[in-house]
Protein backbone atom coordinates (compact mmCIF):
# COMPACT_ATOMS: atom_id res chain seq x y z
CA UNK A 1 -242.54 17.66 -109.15
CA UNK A 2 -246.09 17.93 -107.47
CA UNK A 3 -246.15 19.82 -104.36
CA UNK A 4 -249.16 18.28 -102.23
CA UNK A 5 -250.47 20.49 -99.69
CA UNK A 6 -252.74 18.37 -97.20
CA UNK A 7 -251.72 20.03 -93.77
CA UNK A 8 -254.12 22.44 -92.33
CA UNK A 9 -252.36 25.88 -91.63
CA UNK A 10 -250.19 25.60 -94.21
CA UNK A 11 -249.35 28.75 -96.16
CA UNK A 12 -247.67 29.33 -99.45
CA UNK A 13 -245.76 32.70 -100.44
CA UNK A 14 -243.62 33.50 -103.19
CA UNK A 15 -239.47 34.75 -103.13
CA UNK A 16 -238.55 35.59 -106.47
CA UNK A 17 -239.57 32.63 -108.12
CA UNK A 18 -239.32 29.80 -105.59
CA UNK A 19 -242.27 28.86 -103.37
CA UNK A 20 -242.29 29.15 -99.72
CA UNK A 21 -244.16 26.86 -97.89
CA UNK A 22 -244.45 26.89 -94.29
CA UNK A 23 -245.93 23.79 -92.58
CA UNK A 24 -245.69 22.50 -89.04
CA UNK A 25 -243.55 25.25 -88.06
CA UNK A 26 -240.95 24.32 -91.38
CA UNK A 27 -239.91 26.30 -94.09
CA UNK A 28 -239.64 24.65 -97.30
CA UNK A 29 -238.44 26.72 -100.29
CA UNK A 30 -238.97 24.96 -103.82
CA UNK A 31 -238.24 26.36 -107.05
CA UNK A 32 -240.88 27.23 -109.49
CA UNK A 33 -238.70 25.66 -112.42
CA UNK A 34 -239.04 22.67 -110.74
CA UNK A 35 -242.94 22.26 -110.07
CA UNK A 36 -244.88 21.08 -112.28
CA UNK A 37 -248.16 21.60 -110.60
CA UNK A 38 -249.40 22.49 -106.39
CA UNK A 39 -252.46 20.83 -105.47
CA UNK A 40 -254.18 21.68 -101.87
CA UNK A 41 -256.28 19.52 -100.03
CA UNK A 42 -256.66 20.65 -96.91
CA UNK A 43 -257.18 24.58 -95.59
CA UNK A 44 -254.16 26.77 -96.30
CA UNK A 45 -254.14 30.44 -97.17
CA UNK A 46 -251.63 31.33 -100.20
CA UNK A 47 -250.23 35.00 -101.15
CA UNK A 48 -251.53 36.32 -104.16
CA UNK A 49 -247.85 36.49 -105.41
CA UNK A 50 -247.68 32.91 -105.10
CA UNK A 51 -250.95 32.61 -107.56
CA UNK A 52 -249.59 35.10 -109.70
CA UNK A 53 -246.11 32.92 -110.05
CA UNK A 54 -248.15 29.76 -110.98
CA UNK A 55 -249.82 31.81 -113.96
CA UNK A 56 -246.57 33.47 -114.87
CA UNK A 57 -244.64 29.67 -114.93
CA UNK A 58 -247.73 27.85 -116.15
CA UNK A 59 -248.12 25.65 -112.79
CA UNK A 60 -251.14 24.11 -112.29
CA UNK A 61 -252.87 25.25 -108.77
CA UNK A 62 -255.87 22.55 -108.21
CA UNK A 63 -258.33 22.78 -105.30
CA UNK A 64 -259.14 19.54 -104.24
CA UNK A 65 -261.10 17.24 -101.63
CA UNK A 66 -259.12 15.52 -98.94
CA UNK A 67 -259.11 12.00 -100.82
CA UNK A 68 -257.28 14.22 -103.82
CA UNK A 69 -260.19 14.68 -106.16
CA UNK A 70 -259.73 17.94 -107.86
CA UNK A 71 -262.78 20.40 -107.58
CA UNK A 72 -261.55 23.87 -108.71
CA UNK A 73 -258.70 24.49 -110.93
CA UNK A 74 -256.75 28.12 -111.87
CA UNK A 75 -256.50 29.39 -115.38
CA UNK A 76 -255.17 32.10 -116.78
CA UNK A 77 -257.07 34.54 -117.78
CA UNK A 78 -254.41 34.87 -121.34
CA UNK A 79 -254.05 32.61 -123.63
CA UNK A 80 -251.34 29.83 -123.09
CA UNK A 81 -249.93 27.19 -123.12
CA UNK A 82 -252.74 25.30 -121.83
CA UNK A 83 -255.27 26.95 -124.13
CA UNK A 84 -252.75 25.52 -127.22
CA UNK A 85 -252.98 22.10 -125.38
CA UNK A 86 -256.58 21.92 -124.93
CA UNK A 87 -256.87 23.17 -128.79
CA UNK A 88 -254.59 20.24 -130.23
CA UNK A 89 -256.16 17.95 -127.98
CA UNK A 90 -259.81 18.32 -129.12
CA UNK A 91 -258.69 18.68 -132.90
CA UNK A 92 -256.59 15.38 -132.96
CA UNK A 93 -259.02 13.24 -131.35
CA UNK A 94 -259.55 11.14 -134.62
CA UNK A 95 -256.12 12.00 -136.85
CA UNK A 96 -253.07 10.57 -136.77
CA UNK A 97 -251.95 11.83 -133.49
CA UNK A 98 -254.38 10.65 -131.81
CA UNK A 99 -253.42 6.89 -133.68
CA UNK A 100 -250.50 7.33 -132.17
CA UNK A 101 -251.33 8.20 -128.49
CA UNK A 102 -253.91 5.25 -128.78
CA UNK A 103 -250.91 2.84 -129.97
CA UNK A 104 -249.10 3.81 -127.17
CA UNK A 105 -251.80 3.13 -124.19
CA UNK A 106 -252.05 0.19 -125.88
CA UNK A 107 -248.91 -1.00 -126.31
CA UNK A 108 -248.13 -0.13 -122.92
CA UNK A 109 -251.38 -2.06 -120.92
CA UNK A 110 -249.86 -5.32 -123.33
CA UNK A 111 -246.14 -5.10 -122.74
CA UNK A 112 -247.14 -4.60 -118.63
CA UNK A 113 -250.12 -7.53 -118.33
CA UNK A 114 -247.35 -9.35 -119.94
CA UNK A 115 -244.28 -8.26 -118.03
CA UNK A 116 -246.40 -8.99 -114.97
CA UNK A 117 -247.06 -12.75 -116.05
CA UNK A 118 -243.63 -13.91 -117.00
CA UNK A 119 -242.93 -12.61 -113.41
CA UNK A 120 -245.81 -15.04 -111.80
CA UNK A 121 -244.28 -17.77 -114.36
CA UNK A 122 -240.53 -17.19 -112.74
CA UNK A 123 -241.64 -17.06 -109.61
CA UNK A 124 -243.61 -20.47 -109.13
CA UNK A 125 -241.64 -23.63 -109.29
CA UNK A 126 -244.37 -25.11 -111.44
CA UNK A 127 -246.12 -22.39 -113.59
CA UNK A 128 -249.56 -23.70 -115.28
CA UNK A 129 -248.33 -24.46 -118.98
CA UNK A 130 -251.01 -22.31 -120.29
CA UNK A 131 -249.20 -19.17 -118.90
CA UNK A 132 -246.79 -19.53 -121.45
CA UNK A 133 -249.46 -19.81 -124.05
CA UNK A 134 -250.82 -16.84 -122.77
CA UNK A 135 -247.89 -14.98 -122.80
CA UNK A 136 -247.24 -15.90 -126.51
CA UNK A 137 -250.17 -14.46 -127.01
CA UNK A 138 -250.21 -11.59 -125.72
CA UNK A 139 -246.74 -10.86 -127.37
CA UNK A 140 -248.16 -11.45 -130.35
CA UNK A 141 -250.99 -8.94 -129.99
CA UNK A 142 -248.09 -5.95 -128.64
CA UNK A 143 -246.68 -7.02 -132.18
CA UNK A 144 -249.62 -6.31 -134.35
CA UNK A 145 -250.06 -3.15 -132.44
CA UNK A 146 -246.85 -1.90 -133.51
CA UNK A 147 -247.33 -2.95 -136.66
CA UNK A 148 -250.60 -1.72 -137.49
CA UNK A 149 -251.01 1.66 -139.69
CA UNK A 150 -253.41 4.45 -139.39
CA UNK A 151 -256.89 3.61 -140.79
CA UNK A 152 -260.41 4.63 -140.03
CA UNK A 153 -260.91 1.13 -138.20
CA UNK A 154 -257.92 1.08 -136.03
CA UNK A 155 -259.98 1.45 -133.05
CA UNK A 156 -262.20 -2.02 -133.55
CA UNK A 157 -258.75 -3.81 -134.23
CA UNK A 158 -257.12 -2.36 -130.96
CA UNK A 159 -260.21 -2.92 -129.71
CA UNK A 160 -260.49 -6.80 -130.44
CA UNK A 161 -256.38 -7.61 -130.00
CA UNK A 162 -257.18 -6.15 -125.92
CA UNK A 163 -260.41 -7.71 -125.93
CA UNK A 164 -258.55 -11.23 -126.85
CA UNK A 165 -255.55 -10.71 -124.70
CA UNK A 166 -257.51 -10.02 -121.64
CA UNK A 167 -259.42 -13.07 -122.08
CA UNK A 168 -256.61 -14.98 -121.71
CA UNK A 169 -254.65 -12.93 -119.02
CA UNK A 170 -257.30 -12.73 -116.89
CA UNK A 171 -257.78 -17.01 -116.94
CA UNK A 172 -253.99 -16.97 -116.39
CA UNK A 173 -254.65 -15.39 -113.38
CA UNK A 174 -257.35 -17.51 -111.72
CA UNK A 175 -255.01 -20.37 -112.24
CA UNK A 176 -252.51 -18.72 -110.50
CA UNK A 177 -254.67 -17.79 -107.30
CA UNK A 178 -255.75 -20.80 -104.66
CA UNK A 179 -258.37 -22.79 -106.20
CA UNK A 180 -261.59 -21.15 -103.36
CA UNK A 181 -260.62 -17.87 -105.06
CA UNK A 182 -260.28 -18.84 -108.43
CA UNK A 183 -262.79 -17.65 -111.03
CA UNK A 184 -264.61 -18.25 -114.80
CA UNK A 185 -264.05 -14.50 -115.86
CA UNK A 186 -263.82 -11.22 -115.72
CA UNK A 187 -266.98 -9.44 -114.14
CA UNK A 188 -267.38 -6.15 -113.37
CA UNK A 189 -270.83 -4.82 -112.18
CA UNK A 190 -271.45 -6.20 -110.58
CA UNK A 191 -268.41 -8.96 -109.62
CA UNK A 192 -269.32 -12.24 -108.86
CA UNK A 193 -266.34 -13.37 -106.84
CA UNK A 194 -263.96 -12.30 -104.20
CA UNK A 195 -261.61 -11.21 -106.57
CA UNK A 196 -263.26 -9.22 -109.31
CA UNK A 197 -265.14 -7.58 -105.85
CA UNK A 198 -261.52 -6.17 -105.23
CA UNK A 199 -260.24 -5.24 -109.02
CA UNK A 200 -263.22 -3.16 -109.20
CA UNK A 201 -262.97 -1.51 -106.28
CA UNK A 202 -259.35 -0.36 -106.47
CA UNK A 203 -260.14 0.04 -109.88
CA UNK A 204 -262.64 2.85 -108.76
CA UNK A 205 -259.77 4.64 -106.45
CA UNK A 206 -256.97 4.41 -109.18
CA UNK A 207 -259.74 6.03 -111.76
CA UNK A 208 -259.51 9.15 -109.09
CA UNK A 209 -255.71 9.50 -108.85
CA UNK A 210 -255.28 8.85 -112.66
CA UNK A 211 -257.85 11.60 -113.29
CA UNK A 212 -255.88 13.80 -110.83
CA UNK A 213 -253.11 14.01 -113.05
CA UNK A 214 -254.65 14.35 -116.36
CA UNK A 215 -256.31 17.46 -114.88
CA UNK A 216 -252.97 18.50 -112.92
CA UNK A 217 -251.20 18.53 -116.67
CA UNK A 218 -253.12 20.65 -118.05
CA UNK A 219 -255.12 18.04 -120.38
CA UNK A 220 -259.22 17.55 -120.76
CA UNK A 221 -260.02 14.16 -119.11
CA UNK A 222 -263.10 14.40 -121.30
CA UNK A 223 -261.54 14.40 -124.30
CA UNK A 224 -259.65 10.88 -125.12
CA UNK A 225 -258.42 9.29 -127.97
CA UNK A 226 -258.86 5.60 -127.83
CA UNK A 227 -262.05 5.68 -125.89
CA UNK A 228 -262.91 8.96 -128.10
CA UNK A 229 -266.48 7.81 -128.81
CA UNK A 230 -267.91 7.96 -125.57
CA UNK A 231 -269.56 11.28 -125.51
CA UNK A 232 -270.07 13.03 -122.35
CA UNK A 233 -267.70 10.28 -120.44
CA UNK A 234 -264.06 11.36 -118.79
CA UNK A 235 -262.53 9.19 -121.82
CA UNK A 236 -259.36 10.71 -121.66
CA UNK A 237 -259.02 9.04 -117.75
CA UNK A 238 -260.46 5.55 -119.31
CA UNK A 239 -257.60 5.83 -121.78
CA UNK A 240 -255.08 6.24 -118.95
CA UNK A 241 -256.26 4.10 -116.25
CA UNK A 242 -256.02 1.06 -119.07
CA UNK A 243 -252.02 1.72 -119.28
CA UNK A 244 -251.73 1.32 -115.08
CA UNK A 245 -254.68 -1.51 -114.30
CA UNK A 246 -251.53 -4.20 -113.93
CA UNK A 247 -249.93 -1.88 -111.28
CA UNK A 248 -253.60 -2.55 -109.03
CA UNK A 249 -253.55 -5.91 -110.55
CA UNK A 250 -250.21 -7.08 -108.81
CA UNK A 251 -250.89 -5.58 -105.46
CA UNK A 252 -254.33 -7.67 -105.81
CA UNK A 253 -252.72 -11.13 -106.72
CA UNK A 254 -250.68 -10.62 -103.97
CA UNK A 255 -253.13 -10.37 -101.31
CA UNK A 256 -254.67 -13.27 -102.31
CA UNK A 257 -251.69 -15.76 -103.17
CA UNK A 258 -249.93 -14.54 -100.10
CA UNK A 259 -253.27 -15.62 -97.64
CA UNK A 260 -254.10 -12.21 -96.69
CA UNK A 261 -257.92 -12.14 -97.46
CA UNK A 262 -260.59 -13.23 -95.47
CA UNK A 263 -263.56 -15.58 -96.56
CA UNK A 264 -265.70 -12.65 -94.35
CA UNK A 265 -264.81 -10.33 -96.20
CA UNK A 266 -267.12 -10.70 -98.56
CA UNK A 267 -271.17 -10.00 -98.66
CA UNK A 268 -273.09 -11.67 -101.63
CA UNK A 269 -276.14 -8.43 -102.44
CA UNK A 270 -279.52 -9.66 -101.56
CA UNK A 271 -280.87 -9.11 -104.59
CA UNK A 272 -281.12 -10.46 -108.27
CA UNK A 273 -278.22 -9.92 -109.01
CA UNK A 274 -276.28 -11.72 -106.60
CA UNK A 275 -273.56 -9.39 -106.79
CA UNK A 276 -270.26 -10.18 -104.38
CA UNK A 277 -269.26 -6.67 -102.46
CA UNK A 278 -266.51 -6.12 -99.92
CA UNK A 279 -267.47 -5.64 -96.21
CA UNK A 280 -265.78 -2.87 -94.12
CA UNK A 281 -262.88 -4.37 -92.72
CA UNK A 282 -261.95 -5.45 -96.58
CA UNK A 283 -262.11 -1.93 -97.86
CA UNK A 284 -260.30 -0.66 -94.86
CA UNK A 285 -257.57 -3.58 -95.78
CA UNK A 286 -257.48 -2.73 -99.39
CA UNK A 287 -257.36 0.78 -99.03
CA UNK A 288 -254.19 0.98 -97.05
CA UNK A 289 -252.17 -1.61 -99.32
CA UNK A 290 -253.29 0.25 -102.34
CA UNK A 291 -252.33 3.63 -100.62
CA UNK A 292 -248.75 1.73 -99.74
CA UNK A 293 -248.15 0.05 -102.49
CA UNK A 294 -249.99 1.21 -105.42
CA UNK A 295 -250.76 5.31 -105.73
CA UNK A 296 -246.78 6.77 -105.69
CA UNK A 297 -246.30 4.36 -108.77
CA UNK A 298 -249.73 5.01 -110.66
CA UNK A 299 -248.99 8.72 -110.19
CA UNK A 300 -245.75 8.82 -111.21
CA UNK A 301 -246.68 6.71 -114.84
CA UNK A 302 -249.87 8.74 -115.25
CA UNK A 303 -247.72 11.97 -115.10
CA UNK A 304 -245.22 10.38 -117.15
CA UNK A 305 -247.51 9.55 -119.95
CA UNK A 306 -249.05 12.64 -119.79
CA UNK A 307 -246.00 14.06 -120.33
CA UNK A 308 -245.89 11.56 -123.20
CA UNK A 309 -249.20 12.87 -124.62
CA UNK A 310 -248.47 16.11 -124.28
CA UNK A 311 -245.41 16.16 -126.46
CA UNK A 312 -247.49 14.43 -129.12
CA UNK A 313 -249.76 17.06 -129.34
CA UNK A 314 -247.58 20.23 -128.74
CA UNK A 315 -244.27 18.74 -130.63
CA UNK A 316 -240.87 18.84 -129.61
CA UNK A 317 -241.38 22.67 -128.25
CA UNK A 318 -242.69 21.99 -124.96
């Protein structure tokens, strides 16, 4: 489990190997077996014993801003663990490990873009017929992935079956929206319509809570494996934010289907560009459904599949 810190005053002291954590005038006692990592966003003061049980256990302690972006993070000053991690990670950017991890993400953006629009197709009395044709498609393309073998190309054939299958999800989408909202394609900077406006924001936020956890488990954000040739870029969190976009992407559809958004909440930039942004009381909107409805889940898969990763690179001794 993460233990999330975020009330000022708190303090954290150690009992034989459990945590004691003392907020709001309550005592919480956790186990160290069972944390996987303690990140603290707010002012607390924490026992030096407590430290020293994170580096003995190998839990991640993260320092981090009030919005949970991670600014400081403890290491051991031994080598670990997370020094073997790091190691494996960096060395099987371009082998077949890292063919494997990039099958996976993947795999897993198709099978949930697709689990997502059988789910609009149930749910409306009469779908648009190319949904199904969409659908096919992308079914097709989670086949090929699985299929395909470890090459020196891999990358431009992943690369052009998601290229291909967005395409299409992304026009089975627009049909599915009311026809004022309903757009010609994906745009992202900047977005030309209501909708993209919104993708890419919440897009931004989930980037910062995926990221989060990558650096929480112990693994280089900067260091991916199917964006792997973007030097200098945190590839490792454009690898995982691909495998939980649908997650932002229902909560979206949603809002708009359901006749929650507002024509005013949109500003078209004053500029060339003609960019579409979101006004205040948007953001404000967006923020708290994607705080409701969205973050618990894309935390929970992003530390699941970096669990995932992890056990890749380390083997079956974690």
């Amino acid at each position: 489990m993460i233990i999330e810190i975020s009330t000022p005053g708190s303090t954290i002291k150690r009992n034989h190997d459990s945590f004691i954590i003392h907020t709001n005038n309550e005592k919480t006692e956790i186990p160290a077996e069972k944390t996987d990592s303690i990140i603290i966003s707010s002012n607390a003061l924490i026992s030096t014993q407590a430290v020293r049980l994170c580096i003995e256990k190998q839990i991640q302690m993260v320092i981090s801003t009030w919005s949970g972006k991670p600014v400081a993070r403890l290491w051991s000053s031994t080598q670990g663990r997370s020094t073997q991690l790091r190691r494996n990670q960096y060395l099987n950017q371009d082998t077949d490990i890292g063919f494997d991890i990039s099958s996976m993400i993947l795999e897993r953006k198709l099978k949930e873009q697709k689990t997502f629009l059988m789910n609009l197709k149930n749910n409306r009395k009469f779908p648009p017929v190319k949904l199904e044709h969409v659908i096919s498609t992308i079914h097709n393309a989670i086949k090929k992935v699985q299929n395909t073998k470890y090459s020196s190309n891999y990358k431009a054939s992943f690369l052009g079956l998601e290229g291909a299958s967005a395409v299409g999800y992304f026009q089975a989408i627009s049909l599915i929206l009311p026809a004022k909202w309903a757009f010609k394609k994906r745009s992202q900077h900047p977005a030309y319509d209501g909708f993209n406006a919104v993708l890419n924001y919440l897009y931004g936020m989930a980037y910062a809570d995926v990221e989060k956890i990558i650096i929480l488990s112990g693994l280089d954000p900067n260091a991916g494996f199917y964006h792997s040739d973007s030097y200098g870029k945190p590839t490792l969190s454009y690898d995982m934010i691909e495998t939980v976009r649908p997650v932002v992407d229902r909560v979206v559809v949603s809002a708009f289907t359901k006749k929650m958004v507002h024509d005013n909440w949109f500003e078209i930039q004053d500029d060339d560009t003609n960019g579409v942004f979101l006004s205040k009381n948007a953001r404000k909107f967006f923020i708290s459904i994607y705080v409701k409805d969205s973050r618990k889940v894309i935390e929970d898969r992003s530390w699941d599949f970096c669990k995932k990763i992890i056990k890749k690179l380390l083997g079956d001794d974690m």
